[in-house]
PDB file of N, CA and C in Angstrom:
ATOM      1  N   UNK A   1       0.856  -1.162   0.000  1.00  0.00           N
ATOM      2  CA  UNK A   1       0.000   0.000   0.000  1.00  0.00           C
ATOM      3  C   UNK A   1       0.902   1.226   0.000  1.00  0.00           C
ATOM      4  N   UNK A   2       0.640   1.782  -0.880  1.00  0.00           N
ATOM      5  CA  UNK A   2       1.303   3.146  -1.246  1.00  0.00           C
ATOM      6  C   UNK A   2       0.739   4.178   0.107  1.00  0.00           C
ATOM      7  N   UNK A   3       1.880   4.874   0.735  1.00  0.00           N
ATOM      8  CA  UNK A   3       1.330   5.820   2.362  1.00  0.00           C
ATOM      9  C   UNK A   3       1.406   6.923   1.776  1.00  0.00           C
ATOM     10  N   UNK A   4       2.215   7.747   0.404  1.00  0.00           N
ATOM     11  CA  UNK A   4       2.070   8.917   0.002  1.00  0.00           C
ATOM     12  C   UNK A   4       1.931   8.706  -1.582  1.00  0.00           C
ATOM     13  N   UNK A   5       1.941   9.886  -2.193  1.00  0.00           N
ATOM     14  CA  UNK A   5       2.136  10.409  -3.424  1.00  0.00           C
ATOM     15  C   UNK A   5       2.789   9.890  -4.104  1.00  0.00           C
ATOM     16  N   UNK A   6       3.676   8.721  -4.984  1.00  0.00           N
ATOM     17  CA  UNK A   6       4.734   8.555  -5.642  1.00  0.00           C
ATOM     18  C   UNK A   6       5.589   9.312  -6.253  1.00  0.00           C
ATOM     19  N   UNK A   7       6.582   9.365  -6.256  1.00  0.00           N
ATOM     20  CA  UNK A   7       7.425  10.327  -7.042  1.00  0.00           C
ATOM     21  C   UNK A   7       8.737  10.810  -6.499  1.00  0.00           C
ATOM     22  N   UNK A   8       8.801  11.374  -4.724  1.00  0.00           N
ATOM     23  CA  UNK A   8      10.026  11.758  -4.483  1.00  0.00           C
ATOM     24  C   UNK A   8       9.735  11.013  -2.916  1.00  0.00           C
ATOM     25  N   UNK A   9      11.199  11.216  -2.266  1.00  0.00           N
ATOM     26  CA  UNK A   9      10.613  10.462  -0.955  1.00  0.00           C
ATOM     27  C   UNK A   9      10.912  12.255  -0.105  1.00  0.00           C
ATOM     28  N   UNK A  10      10.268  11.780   1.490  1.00  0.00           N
ATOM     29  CA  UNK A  10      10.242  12.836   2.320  1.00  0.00           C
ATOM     30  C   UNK A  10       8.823  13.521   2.196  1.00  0.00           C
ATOM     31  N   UNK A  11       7.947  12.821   1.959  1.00  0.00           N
ATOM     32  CA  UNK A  11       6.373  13.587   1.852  1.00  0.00           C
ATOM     33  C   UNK A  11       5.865  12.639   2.619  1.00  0.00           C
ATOM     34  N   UNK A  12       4.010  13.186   3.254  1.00  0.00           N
ATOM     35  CA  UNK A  12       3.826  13.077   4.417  1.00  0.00           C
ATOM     36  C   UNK A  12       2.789  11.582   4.134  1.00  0.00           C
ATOM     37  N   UNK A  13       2.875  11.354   5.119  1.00  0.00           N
ATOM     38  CA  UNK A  13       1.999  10.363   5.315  1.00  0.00           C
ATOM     39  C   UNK A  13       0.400  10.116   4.861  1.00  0.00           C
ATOM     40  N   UNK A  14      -0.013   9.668   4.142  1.00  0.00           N
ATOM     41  CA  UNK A  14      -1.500   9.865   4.139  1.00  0.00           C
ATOM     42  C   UNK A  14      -2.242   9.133   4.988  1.00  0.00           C
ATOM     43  N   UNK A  15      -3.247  10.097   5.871  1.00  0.00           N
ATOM     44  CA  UNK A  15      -4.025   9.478   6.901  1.00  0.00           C
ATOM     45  C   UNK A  15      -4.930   8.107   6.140  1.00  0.00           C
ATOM     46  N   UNK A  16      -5.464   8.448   5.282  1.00  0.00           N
ATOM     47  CA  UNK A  16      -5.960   6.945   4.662  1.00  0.00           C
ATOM     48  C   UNK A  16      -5.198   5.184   4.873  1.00  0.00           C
ATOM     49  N   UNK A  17      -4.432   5.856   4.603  1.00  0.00           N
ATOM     50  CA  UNK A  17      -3.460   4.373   5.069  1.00  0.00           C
ATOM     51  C   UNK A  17      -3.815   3.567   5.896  1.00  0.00           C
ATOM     52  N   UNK A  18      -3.892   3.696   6.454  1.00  0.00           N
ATOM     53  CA  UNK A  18      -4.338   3.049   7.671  1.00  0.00           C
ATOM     54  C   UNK A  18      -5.357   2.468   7.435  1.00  0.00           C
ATOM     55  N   UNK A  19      -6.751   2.975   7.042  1.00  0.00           N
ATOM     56  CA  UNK A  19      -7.838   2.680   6.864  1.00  0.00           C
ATOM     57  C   UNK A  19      -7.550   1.461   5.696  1.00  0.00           C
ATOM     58  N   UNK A  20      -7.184   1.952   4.876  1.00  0.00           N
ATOM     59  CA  UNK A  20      -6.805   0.790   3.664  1.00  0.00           C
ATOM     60  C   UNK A  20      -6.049  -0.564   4.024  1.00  0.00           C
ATOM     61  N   UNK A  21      -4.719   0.050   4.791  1.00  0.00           N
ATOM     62  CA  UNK A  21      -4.455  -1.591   5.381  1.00  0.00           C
ATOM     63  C   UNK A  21      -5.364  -2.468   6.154  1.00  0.00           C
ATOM     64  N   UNK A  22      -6.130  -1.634   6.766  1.00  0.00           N
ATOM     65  CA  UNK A  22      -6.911  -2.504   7.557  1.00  0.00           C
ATOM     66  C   UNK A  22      -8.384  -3.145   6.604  1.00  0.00           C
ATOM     67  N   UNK A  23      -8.777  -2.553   5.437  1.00  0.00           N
ATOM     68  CA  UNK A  23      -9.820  -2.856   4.680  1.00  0.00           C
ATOM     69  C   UNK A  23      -8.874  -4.616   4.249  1.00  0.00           C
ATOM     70  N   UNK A  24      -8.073  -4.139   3.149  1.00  0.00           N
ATOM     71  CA  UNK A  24      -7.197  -5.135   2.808  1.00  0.00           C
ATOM     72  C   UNK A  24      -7.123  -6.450   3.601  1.00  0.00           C
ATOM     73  N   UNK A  25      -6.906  -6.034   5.311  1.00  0.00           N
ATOM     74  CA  UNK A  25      -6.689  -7.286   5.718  1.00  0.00           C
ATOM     75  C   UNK A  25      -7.985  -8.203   6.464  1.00  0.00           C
ATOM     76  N   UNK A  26      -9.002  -7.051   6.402  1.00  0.00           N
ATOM     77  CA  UNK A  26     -10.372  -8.144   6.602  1.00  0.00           C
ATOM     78  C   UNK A  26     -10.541  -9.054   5.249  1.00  0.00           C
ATOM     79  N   UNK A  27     -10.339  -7.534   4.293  1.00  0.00           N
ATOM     80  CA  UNK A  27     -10.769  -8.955   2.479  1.00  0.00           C
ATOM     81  C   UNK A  27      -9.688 -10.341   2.416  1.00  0.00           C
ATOM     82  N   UNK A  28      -8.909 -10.072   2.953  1.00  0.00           N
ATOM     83  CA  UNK A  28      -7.838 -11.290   2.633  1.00  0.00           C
ATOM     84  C   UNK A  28      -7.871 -11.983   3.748  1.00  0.00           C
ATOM     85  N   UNK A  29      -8.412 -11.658   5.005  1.00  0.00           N
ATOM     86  CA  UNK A  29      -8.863 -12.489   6.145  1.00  0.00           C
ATOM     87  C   UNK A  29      -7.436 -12.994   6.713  1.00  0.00           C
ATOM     88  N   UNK A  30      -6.631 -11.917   6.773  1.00  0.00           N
ATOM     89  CA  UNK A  30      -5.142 -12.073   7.047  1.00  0.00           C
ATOM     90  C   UNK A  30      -4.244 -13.555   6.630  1.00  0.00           C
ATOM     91  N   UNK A  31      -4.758 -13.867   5.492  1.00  0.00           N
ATOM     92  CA  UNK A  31      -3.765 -14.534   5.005  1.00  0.00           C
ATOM     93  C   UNK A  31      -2.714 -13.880   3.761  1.00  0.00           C
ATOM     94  N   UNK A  32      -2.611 -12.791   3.533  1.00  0.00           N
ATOM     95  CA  UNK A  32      -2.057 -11.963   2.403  1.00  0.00           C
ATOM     96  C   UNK A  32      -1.043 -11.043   3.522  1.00  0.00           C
ATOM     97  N   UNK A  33       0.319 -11.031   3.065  1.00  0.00           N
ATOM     98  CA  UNK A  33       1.061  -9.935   3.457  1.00  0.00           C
ATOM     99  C   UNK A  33       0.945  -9.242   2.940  1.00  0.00           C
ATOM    100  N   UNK A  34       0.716  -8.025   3.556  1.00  0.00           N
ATOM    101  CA  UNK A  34       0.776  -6.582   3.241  1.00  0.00           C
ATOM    102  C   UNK A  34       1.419  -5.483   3.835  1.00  0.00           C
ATOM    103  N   UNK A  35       1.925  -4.986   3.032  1.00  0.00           N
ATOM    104  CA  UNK A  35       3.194  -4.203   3.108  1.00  0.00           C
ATOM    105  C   UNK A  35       3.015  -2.736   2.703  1.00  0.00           C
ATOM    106  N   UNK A  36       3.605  -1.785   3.611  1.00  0.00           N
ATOM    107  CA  UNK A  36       3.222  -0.093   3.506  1.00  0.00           C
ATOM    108  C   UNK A  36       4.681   0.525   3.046  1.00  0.00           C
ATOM    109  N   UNK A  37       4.289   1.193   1.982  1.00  0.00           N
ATOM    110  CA  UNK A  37       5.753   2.031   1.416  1.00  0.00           C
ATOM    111  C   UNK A  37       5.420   2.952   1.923  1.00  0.00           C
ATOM    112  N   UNK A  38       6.311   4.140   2.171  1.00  0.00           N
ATOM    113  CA  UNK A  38       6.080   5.979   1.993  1.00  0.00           C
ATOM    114  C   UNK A  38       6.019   6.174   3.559  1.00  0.00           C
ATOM    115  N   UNK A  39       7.076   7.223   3.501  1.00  0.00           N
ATOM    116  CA  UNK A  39       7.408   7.795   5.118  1.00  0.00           C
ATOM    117  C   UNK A  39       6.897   7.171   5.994  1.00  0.00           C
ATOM    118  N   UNK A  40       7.749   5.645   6.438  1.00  0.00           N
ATOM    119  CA  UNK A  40       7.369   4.659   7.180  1.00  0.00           C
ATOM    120  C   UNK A  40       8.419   5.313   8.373  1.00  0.00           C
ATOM    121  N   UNK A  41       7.585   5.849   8.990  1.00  0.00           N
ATOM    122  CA  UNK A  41       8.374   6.117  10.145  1.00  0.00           C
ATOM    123  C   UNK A  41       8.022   4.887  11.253  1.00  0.00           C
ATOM    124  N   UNK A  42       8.916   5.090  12.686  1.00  0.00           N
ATOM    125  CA  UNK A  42       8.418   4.013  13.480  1.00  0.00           C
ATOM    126  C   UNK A  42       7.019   4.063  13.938  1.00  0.00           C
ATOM    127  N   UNK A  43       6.664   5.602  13.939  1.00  0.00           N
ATOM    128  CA  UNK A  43       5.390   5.503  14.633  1.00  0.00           C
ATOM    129  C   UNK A  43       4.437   5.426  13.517  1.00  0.00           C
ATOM    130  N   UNK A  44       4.301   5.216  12.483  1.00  0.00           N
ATOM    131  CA  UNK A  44       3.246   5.212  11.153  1.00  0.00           C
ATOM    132  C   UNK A  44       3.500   3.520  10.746  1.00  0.00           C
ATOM    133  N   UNK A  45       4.792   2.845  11.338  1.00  0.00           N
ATOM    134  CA  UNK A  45       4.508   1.732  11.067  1.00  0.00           C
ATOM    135  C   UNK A  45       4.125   0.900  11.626  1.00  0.00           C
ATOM    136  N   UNK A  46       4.081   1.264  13.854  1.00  0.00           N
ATOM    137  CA  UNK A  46       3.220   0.955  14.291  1.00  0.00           C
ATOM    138  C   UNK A  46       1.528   1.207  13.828  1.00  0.00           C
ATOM    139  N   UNK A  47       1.260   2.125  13.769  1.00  0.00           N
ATOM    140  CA  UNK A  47      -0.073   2.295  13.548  1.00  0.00           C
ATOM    141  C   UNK A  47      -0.397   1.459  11.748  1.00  0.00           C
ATOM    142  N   UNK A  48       0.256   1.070  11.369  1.00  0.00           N
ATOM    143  CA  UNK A  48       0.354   0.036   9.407  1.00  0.00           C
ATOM    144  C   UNK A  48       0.239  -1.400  10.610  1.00  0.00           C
ATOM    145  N   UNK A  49       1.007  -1.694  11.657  1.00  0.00           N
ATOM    146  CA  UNK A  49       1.327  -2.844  11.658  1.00  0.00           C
ATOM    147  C   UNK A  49       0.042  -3.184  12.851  1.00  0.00           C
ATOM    148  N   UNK A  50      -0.477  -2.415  12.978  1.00  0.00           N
ATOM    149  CA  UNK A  50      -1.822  -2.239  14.373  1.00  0.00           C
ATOM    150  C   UNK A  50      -3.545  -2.818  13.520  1.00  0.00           C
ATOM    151  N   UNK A  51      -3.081  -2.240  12.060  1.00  0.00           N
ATOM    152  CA  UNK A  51      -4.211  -2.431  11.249  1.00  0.00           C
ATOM    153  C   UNK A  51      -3.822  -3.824  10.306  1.00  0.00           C
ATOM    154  N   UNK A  52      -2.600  -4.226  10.165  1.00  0.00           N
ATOM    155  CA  UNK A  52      -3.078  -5.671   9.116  1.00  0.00           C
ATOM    156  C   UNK A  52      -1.496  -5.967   8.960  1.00  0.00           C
ATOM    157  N   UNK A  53      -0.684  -4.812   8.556  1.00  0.00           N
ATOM    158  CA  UNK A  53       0.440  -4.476   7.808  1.00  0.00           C
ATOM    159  C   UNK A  53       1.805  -5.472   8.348  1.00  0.00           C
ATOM    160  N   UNK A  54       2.379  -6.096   7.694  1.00  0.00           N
ATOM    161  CA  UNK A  54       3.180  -7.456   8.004  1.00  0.00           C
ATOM    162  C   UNK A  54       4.753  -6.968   7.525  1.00  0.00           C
ATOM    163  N   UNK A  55       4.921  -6.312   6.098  1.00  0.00           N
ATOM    164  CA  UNK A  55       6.418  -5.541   5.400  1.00  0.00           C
ATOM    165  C   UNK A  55       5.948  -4.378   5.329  1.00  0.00           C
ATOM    166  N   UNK A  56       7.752  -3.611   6.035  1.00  0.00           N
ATOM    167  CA  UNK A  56       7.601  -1.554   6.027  1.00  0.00           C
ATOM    168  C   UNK A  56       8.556  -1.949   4.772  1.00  0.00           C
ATOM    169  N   UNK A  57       8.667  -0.953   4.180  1.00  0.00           N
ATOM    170  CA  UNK A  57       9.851  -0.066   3.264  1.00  0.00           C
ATOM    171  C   UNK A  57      10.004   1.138   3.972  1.00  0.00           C
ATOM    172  N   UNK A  58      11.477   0.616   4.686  1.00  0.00           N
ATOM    173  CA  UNK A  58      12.111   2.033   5.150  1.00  0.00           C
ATOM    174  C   UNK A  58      13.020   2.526   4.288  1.00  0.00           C
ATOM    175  N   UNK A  59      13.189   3.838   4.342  1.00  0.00           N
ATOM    176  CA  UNK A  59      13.798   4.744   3.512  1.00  0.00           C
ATOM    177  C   UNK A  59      14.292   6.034   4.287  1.00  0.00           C
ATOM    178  N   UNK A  60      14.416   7.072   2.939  1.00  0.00           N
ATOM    179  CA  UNK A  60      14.819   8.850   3.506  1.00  0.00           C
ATOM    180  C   UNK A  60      13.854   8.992   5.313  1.00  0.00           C
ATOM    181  N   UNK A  61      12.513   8.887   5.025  1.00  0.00           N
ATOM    182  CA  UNK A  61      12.230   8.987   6.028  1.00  0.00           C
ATOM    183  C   UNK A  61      12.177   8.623   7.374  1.00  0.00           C
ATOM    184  N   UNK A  62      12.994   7.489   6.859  1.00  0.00           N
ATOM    185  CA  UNK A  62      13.114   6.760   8.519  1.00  0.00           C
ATOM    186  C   UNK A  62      14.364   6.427   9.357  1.00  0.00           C
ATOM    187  N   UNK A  63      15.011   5.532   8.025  1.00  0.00           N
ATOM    188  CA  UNK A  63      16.120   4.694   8.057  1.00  0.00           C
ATOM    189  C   UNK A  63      17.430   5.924   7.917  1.00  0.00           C
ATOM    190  N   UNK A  64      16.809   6.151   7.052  1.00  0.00           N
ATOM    191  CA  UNK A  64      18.505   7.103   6.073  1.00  0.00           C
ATOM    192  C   UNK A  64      18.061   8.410   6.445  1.00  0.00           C
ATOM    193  N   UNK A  65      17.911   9.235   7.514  1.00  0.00           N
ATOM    194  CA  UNK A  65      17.495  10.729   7.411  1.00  0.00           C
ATOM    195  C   UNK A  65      18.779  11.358   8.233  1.00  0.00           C
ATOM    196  N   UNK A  66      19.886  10.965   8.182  1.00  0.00           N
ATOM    197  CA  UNK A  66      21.004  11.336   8.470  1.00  0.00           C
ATOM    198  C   UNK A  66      21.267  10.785  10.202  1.00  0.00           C
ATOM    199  N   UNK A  67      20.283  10.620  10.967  1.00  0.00           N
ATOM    200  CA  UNK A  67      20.861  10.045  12.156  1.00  0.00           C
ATOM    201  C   UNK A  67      21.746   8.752  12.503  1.00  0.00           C
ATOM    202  N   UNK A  68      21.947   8.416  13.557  1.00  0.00           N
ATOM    203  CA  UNK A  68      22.482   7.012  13.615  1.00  0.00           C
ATOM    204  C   UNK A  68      22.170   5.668  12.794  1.00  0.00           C
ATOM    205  N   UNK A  69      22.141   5.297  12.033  1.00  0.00           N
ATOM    206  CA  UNK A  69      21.471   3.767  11.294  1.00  0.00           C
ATOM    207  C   UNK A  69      21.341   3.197  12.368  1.00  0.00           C
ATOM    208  N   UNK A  70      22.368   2.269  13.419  1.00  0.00           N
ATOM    209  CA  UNK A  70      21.643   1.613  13.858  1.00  0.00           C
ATOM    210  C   UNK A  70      20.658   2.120  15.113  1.00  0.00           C
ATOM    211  N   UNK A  71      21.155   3.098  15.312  1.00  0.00           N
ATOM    212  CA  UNK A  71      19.730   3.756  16.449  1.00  0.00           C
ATOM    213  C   UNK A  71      18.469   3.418  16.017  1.00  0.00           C
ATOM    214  N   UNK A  72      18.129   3.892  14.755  1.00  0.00           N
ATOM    215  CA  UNK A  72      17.128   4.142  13.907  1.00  0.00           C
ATOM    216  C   UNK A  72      16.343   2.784  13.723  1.00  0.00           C
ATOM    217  N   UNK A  73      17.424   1.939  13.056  1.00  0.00           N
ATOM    218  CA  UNK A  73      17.152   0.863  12.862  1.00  0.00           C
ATOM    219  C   UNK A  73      16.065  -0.043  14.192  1.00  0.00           C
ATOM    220  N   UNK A  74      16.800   0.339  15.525  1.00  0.00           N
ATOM    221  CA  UNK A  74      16.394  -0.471  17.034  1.00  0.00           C
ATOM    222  C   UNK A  74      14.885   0.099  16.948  1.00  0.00           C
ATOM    223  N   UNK A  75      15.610   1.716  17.111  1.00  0.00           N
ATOM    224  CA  UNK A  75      13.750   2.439  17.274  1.00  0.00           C
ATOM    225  C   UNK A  75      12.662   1.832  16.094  1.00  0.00           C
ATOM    226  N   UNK A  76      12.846   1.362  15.358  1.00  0.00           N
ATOM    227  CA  UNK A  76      11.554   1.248  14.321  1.00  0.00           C
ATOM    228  C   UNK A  76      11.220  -0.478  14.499  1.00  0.00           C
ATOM    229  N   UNK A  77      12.139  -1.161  15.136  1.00  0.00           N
ATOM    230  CA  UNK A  77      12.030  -2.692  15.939  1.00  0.00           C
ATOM    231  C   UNK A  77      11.428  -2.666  16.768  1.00  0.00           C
ATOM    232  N   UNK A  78      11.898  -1.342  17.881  1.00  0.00           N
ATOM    233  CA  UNK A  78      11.008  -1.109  19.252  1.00  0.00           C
ATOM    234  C   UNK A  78       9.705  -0.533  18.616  1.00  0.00           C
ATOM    235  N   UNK A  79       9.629   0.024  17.880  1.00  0.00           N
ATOM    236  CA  UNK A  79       8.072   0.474  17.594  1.00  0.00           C
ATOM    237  C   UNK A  79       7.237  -0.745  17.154  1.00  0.00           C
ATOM    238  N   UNK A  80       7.657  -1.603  16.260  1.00  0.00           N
ATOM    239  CA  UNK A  80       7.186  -2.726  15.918  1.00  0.00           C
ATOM    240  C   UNK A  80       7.078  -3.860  16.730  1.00  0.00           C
ATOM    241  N   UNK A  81       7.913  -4.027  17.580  1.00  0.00           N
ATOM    242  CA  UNK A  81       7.245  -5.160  18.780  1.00  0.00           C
ATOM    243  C   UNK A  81       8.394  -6.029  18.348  1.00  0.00           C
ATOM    244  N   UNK A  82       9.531  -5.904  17.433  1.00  0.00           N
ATOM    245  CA  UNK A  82       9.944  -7.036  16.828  1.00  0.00           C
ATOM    246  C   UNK A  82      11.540  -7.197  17.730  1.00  0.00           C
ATOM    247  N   UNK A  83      11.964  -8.389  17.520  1.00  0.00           N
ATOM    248  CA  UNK A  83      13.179  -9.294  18.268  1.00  0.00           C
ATOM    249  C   UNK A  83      14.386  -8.125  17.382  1.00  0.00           C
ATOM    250  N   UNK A  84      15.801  -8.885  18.044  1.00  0.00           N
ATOM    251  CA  UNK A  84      16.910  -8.047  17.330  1.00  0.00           C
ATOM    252  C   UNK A  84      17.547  -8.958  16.547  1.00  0.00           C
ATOM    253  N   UNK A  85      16.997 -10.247  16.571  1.00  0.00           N
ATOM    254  CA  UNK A  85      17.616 -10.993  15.508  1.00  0.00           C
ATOM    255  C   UNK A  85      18.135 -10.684  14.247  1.00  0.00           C
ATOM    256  N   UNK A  86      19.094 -10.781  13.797  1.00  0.00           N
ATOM    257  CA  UNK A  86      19.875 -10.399  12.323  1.00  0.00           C
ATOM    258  C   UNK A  86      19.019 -11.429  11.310  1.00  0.00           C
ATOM    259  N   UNK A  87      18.466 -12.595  11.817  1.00  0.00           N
ATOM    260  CA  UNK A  87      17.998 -13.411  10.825  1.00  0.00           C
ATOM    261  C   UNK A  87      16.670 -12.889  10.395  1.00  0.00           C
ATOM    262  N   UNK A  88      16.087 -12.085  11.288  1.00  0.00           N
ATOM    263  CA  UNK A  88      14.446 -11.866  10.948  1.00  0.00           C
ATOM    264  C   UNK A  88      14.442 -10.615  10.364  1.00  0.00           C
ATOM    265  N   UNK A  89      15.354  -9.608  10.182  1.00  0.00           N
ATOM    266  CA  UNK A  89      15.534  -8.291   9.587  1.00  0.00           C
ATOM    267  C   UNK A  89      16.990  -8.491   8.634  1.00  0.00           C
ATOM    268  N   UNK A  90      16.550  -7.673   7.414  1.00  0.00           N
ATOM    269  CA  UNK A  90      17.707  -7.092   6.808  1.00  0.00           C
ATOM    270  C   UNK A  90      17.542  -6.144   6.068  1.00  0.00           C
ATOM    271  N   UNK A  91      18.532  -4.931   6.370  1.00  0.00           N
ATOM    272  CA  UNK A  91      18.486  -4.011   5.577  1.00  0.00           C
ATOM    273  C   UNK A  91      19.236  -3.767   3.925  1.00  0.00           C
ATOM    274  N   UNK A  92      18.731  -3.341   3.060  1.00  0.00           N
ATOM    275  CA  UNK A  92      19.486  -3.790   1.725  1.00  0.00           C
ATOM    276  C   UNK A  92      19.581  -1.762   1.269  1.00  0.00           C
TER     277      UNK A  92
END
């Protein structure tokens, strides 16, 4: 599910999102991964991963916005609920 506009990264979130992941994952009755692109921050991917949402695409806005990587990286794990395992995450 597309979270903004296509075209450049660093634009805002669309409040719809949410609503859509969560439509998506009643129709597919959560057997379909679904996955949110566009300024996946930690706290927009809690609220993606609250409604259905299973894969983020992190990017400019999250991952790469000039702070620490792996800070960044922990915080958007801690937002997600998820382990620190190297096997269950990778960044490319």
């Amino acid at each position: 599910v597309m979270a903004v506009e296509p075209g450049f990264g660093g634009q805002r979130w669309l409040p719809p999102t949410v609503d859509r992941v969560r439509e998506l994952s009643q129709i597919s009755c959560g057997r379909v991964g679904i996955g949110v692109d566009g300024n996946v921050s930690p706290e927009n991917a809690a609220l993606a991963k609250a409604a259905g949402a299973s894969l983020f695409v992190c990017g400019t806005s999250s991952l790469f916005n000039g702070g620490d990587y792996a800070s960044e990286v922990r915080r958007m794990r801690t937002s997600l609920g998820s382990d620190d395992s190297p096997s269950r995450h990778r960044a490319t």
